[in-house]
C-alpha atoms as a PDB file:
ATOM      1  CA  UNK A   1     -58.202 208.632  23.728  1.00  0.00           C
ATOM      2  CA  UNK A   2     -54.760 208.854  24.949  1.00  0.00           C
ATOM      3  CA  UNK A   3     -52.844 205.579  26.078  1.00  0.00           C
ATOM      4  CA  UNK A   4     -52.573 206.050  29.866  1.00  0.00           C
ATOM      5  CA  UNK A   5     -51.183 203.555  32.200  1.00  0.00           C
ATOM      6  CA  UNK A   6     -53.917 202.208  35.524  1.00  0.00           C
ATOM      7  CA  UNK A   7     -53.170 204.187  38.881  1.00  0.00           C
ATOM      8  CA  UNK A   8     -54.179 201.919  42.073  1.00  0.00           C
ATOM      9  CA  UNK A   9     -56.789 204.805  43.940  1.00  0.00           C
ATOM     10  CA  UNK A  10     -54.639 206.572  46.734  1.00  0.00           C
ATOM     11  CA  UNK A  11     -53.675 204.619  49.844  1.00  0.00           C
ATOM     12  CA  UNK A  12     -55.169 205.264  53.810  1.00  0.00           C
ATOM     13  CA  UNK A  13     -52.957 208.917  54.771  1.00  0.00           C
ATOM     14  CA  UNK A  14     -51.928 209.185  58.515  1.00  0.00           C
ATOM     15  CA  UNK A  15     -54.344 212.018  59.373  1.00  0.00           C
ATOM     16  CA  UNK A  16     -57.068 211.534  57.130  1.00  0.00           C
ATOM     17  CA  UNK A  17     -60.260 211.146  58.808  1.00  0.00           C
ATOM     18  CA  UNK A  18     -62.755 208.755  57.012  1.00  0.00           C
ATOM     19  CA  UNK A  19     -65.271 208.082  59.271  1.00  0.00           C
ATOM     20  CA  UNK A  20     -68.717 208.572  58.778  1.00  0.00           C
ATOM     21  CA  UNK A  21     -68.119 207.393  54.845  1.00  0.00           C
ATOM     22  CA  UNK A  22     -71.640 205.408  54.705  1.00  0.00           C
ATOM     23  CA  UNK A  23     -71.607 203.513  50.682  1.00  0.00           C
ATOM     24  CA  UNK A  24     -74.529 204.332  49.575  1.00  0.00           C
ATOM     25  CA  UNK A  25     -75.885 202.002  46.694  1.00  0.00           C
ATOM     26  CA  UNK A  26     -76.022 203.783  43.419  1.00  0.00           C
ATOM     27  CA  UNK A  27     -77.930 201.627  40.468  1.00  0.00           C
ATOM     28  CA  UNK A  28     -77.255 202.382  36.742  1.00  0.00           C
ATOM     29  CA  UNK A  29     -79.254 201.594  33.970  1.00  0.00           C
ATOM     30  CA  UNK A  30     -76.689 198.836  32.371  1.00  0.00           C
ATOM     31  CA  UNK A  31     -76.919 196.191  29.179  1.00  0.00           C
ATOM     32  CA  UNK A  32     -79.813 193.741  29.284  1.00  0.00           C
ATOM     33  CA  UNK A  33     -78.529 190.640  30.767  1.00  0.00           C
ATOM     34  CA  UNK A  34     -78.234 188.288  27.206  1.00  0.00           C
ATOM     35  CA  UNK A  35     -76.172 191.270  25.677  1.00  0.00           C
ATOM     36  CA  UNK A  36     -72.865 191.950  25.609  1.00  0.00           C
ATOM     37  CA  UNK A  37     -71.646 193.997  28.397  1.00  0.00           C
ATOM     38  CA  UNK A  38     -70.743 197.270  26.533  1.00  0.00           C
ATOM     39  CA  UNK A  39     -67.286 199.423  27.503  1.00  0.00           C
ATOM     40  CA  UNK A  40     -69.260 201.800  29.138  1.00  0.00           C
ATOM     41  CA  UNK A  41     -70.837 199.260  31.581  1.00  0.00           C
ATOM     42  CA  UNK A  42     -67.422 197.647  32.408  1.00  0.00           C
ATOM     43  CA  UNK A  43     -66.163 200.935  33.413  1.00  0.00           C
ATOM     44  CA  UNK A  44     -69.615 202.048  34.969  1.00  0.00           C
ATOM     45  CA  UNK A  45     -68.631 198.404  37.448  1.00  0.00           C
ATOM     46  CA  UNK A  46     -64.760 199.290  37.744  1.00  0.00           C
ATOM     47  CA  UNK A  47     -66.045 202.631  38.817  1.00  0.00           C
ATOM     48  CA  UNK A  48     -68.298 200.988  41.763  1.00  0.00           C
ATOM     49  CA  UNK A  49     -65.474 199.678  43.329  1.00  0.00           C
ATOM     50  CA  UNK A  50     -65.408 202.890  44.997  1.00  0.00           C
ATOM     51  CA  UNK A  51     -68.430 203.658  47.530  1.00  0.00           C
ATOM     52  CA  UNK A  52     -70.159 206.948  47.041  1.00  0.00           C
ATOM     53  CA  UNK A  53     -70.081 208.906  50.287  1.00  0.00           C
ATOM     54  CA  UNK A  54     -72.774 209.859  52.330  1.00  0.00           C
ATOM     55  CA  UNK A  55     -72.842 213.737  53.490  1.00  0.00           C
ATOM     56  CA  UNK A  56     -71.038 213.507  55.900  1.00  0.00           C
ATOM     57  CA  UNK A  57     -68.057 211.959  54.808  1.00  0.00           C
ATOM     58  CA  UNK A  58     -68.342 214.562  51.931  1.00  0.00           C
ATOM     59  CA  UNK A  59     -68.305 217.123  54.184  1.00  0.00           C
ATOM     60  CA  UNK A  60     -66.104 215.939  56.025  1.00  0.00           C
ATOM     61  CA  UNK A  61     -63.406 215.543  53.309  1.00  0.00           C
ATOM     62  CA  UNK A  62     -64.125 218.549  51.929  1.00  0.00           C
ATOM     63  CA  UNK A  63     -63.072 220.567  55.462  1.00  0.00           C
ATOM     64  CA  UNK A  64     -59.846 218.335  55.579  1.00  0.00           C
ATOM     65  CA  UNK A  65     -58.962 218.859  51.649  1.00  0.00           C
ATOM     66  CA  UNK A  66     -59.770 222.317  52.674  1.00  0.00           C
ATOM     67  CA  UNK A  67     -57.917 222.823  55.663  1.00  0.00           C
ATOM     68  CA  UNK A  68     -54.754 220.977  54.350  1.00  0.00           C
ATOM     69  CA  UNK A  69     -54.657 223.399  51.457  1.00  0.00           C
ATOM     70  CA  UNK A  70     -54.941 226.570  53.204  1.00  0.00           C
ATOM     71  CA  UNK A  71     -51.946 225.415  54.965  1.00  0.00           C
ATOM     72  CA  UNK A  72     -49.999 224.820  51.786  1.00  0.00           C
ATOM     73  CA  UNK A  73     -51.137 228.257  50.966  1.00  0.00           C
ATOM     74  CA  UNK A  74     -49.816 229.853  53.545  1.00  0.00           C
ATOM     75  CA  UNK A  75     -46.009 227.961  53.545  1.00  0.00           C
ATOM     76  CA  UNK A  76     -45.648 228.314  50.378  1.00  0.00           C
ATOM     77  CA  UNK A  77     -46.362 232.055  49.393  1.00  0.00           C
ATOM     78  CA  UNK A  78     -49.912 232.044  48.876  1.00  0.00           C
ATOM     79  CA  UNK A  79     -52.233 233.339  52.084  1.00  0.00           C
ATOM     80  CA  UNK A  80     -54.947 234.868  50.518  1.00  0.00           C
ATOM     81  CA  UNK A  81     -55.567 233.684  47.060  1.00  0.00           C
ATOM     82  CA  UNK A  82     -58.387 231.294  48.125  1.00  0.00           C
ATOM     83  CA  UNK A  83     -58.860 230.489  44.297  1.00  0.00           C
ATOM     84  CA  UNK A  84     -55.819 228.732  43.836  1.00  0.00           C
ATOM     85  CA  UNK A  85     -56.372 224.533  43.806  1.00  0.00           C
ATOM     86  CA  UNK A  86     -54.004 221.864  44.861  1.00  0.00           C
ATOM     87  CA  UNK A  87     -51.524 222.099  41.712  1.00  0.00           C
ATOM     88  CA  UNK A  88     -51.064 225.584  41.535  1.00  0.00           C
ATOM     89  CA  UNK A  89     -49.977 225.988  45.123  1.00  0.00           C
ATOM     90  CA  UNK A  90     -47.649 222.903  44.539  1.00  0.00           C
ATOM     91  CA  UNK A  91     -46.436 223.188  40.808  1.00  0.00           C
ATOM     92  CA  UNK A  92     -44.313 221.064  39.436  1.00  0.00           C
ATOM     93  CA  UNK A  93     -42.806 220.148  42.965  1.00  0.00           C
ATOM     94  CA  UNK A  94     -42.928 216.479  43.789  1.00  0.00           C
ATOM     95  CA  UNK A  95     -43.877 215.237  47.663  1.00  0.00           C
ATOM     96  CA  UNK A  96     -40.753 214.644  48.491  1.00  0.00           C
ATOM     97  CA  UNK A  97     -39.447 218.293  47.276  1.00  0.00           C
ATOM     98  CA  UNK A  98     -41.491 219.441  49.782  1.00  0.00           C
ATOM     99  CA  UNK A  99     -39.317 221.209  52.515  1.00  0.00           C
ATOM    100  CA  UNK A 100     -40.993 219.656  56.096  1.00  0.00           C
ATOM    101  CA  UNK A 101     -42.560 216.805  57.647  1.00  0.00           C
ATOM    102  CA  UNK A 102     -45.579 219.055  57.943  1.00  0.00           C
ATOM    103  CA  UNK A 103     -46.008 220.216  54.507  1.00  0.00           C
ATOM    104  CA  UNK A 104     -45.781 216.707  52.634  1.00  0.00           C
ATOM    105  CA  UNK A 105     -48.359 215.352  55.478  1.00  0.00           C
ATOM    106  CA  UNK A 106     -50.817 218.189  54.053  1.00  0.00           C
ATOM    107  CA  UNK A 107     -49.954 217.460  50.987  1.00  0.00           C
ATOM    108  CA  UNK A 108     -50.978 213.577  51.242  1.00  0.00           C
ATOM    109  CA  UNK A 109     -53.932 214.924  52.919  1.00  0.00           C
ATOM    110  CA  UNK A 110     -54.905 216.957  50.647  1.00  0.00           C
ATOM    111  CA  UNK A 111     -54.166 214.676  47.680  1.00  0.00           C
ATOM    112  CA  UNK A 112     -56.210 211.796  49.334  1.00  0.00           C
ATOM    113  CA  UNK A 113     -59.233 213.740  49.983  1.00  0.00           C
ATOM    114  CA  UNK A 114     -59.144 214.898  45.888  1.00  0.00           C
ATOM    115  CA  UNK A 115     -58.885 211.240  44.867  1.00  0.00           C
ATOM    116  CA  UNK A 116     -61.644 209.884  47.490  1.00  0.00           C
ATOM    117  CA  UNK A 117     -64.098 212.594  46.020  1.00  0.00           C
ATOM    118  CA  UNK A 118     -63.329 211.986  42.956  1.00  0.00           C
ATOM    119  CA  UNK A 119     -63.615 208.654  42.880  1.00  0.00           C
ATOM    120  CA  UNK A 120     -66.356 208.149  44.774  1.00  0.00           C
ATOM    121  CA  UNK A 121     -68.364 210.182  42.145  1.00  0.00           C
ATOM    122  CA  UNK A 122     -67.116 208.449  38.554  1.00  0.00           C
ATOM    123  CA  UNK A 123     -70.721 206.807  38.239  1.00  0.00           C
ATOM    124  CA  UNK A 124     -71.830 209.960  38.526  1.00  0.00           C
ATOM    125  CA  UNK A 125     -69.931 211.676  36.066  1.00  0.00           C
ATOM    126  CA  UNK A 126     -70.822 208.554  33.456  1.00  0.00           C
ATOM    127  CA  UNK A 127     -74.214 208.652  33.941  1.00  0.00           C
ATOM    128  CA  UNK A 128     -74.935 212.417  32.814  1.00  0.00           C
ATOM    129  CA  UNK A 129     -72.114 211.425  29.887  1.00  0.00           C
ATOM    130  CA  UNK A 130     -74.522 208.665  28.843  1.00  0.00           C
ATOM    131  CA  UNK A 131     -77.591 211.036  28.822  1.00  0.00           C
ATOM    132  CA  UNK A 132     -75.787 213.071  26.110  1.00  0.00           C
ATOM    133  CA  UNK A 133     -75.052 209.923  24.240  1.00  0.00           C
ATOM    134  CA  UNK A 134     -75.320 210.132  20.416  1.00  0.00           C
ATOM    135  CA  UNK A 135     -75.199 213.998  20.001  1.00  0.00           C
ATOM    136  CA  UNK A 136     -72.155 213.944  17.502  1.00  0.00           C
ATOM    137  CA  UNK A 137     -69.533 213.128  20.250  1.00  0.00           C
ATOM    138  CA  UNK A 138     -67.997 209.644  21.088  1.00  0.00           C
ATOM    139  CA  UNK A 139     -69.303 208.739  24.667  1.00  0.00           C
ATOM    140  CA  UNK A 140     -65.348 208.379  25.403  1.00  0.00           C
ATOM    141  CA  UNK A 141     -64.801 211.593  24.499  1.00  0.00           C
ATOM    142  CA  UNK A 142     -68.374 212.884  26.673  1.00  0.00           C
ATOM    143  CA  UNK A 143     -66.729 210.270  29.659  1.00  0.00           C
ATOM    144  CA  UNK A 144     -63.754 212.214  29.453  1.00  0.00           C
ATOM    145  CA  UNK A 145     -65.351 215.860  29.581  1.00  0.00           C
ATOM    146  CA  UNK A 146     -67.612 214.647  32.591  1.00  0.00           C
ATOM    147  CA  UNK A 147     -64.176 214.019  34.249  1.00  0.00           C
ATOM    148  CA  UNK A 148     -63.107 217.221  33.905  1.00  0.00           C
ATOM    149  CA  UNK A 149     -66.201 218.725  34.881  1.00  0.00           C
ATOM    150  CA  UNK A 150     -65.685 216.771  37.997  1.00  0.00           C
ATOM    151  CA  UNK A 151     -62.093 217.524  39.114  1.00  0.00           C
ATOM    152  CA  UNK A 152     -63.492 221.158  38.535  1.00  0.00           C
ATOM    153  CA  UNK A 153     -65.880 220.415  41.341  1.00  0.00           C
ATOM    154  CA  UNK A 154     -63.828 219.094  43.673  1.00  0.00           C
ATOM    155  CA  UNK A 155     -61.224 221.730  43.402  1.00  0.00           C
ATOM    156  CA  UNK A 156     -63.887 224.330  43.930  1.00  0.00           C
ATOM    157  CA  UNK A 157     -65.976 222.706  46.464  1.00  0.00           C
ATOM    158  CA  UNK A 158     -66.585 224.680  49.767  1.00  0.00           C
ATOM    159  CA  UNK A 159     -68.112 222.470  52.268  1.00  0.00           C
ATOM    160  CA  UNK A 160     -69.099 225.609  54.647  1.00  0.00           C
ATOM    161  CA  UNK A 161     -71.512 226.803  51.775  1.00  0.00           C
ATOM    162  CA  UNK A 162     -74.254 224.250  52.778  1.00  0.00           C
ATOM    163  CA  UNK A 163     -74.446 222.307  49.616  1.00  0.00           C
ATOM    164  CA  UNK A 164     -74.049 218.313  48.916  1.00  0.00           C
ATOM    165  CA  UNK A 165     -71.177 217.916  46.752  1.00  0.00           C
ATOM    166  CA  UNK A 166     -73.150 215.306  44.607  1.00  0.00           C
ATOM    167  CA  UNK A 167     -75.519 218.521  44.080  1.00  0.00           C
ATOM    168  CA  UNK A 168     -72.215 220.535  43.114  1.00  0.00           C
ATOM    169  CA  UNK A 169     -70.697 218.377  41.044  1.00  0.00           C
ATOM    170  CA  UNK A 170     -73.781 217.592  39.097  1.00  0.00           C
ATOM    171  CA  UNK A 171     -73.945 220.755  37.743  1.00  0.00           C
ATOM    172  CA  UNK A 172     -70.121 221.084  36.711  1.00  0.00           C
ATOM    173  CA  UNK A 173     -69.870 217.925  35.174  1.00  0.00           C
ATOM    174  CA  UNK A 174     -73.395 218.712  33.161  1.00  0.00           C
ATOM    175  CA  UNK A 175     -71.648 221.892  32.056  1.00  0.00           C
ATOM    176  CA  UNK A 176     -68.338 220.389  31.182  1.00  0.00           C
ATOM    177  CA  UNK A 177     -70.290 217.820  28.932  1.00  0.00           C
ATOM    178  CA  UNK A 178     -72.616 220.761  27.613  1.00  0.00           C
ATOM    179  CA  UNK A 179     -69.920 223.241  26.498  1.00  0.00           C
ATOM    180  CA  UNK A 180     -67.956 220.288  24.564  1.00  0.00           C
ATOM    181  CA  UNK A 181     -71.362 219.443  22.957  1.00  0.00           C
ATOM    182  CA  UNK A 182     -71.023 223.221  21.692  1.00  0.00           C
ATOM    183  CA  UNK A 183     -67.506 223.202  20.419  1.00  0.00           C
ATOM    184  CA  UNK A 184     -68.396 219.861  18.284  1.00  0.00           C
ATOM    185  CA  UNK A 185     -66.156 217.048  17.077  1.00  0.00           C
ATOM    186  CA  UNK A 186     -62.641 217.935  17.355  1.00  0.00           C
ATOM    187  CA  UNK A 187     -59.772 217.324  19.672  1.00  0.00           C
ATOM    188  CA  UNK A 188     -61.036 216.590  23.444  1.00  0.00           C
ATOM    189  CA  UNK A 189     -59.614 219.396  25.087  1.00  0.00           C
ATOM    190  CA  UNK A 190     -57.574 218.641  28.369  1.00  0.00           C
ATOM    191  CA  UNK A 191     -56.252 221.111  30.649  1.00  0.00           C
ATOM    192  CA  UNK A 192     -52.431 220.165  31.861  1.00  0.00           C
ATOM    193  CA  UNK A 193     -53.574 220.840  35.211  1.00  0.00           C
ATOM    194  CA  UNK A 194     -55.866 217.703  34.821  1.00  0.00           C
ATOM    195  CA  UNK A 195     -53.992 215.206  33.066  1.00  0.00           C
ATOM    196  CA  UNK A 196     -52.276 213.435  36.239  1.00  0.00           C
ATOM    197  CA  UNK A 197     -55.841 212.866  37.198  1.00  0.00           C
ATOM    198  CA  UNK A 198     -57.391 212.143  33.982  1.00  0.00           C
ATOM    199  CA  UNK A 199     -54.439 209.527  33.664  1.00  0.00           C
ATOM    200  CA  UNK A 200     -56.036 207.617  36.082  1.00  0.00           C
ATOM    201  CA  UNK A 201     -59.903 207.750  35.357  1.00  0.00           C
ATOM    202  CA  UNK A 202     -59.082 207.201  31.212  1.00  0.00           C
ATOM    203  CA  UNK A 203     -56.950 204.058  31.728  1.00  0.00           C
ATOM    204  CA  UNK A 204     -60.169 202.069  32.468  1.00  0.00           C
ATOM    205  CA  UNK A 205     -61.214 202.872  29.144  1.00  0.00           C
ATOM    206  CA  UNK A 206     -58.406 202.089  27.560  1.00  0.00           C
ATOM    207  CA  UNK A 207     -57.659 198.923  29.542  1.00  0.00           C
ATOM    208  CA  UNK A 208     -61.423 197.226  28.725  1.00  0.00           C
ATOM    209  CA  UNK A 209     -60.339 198.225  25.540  1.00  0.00           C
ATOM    210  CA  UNK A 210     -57.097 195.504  25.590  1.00  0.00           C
ATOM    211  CA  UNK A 211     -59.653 193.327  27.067  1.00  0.00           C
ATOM    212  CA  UNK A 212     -61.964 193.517  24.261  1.00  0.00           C
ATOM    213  CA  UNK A 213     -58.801 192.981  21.834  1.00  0.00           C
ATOM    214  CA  UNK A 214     -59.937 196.111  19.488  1.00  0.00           C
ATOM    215  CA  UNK A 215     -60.709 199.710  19.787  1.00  0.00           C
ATOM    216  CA  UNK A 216     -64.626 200.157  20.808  1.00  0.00           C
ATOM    217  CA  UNK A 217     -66.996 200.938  17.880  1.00  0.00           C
ATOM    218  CA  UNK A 218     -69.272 202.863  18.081  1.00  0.00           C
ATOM    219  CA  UNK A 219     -72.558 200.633  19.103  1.00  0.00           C
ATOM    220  CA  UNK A 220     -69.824 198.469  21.501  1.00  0.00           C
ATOM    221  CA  UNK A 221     -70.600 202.147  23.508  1.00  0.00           C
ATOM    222  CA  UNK A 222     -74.064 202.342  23.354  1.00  0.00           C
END
C-alpha cells in the first residue's frame, strides 16, 4: 500500500446536527488472547474509536450531507444533476476558494457528515474484507477495496428511500471486495476521486505497520 500520512477524523461543524448518534456496540471476532494481536485487529480497535450510529443519526446525517450538497449544486452550476457527489460539484477548489460564508459552511457540512459515516462504518467494511480472506488477495489490499466500496455508499446514500445505511453499505462494500476478487492480483485500483479519503483510512495500516518495525507478512494478517 501507498505511504499515506494519519488525518485526525473531522472536527464538530457549526450547523451540524449530531444528536440522536446512539454508539451502538459492535463485537469482532479478534486474535485469541495469548496471540499476537495481528494488523488487522489493531486497525479493527483504531477503527472503534469511532461509534457506529444508530438510525437515526444515520438518517439524520444523511438529510444534512444531503441537503448541504444540493445547495452546492445549485451555487455552483449544477441544479439538477442529482448524481453528482461532493468532489465533483467542488473540484479541485479548496474551502477557502469558495466564494461566500454560505457556501464553505455547506461545504464543512457536507464534508463532516461524509467523514462521520464513513467512519463510523470502518469495522464494517473490515469485517466483510476478512470474510474474503485468503482468496489470492492480500487482506490490505481487500481492506482497501472495502473502503472504496464504502465511500461509494455514502456518496450515493438517499436517506428518503427507507433503507439503513449499514444495510446500504453492506452491499457496496461486498461488491467492491467481490469485483477485485474477479480482476485478481494486480495493482489495487483507486479512483482519484477517493484518494483524499483513502489517505486517511490506509494510514492506520501503514502506521501499525511502523509499529510493528516491518512490513506485515502474510500470517501477521490472518
Amino acid at each position: 500500500m501507498t505511504d499515506l500520512a494519519w488525518t485526525e477524523p473531522a472536527p464538530a461543524v457549526s450547523g451540524l446536527d449530531t444528536t440522536g448518534e446512539t454508539p451502538i456496540p459492535w463485537s469482532a471476532k479478534a486474535s485469541k488472547d495469548t496471540e499476537t494481536p495481528s494488523l488487522v485487529t489493531r486497525y479493527f480497535t483504531e477503527a472503534s474509536r469511532h461509534p457506529v450510529l444508530g438510525e437515526r443519526a444515520e438518517r439524520k446525517l444523511g438529510r444534512q450531507l444531503a441537503r448541504a450538497l444540493a445547495s452546492l449544486r445549485i451555487a455552483l452550476g449544477h441544479p439538477d444533476n442529482t448524481a453528482l457527489t461532493l468532489r465533483d460539484v467542488i473540484g479541485n477548489r479548496r474551502e477557502e476558494e469558495l466564494d461566500s460564508r454560505r457556501l464553505r459552511r455547506c461545504f464543512r457540512i457536507a464534508e463532516a457528515c461524509r467523514q462521520r459515516l464513513i467512519q463510523s462504518n470502518l469495522r464494517l467494511a473490515v469485517h466483510i474484507a476478512r470474510r474474503h480472506n485468503g482468496r489470492h488477495l492480500p487482506l490490505t489490499d481487500l481492506i482497501q477495496e472495502a473502503n472504496i466500496g464504502l465511500i461509494k455508499a455514502v456518496e450515493r446514500f438517499d436517506p428518503e428511500r427507507g433503507f439503513r445505511f449499514t444495510t446500504y453499505a453492506y452491499w457496496w462494500v461486498s461488491e467492491e471486495v467481490k469485483r477485485s476478487l474477479k480482476r485478481g492480483p494486480g495493482v489495487v485500483r483507486t479512483p482519484e476521486n477517493m484518494v483524499d479519503d483513502l489517505r486517511a483510512l490506509n494510514a492506520v495500516q501503514q502506521r501499525l505497520s511502523s509499529e510493528l518495525g516491518r512490513a506485515p507478512e502474510a500470517n501477521a494478517l490472518a
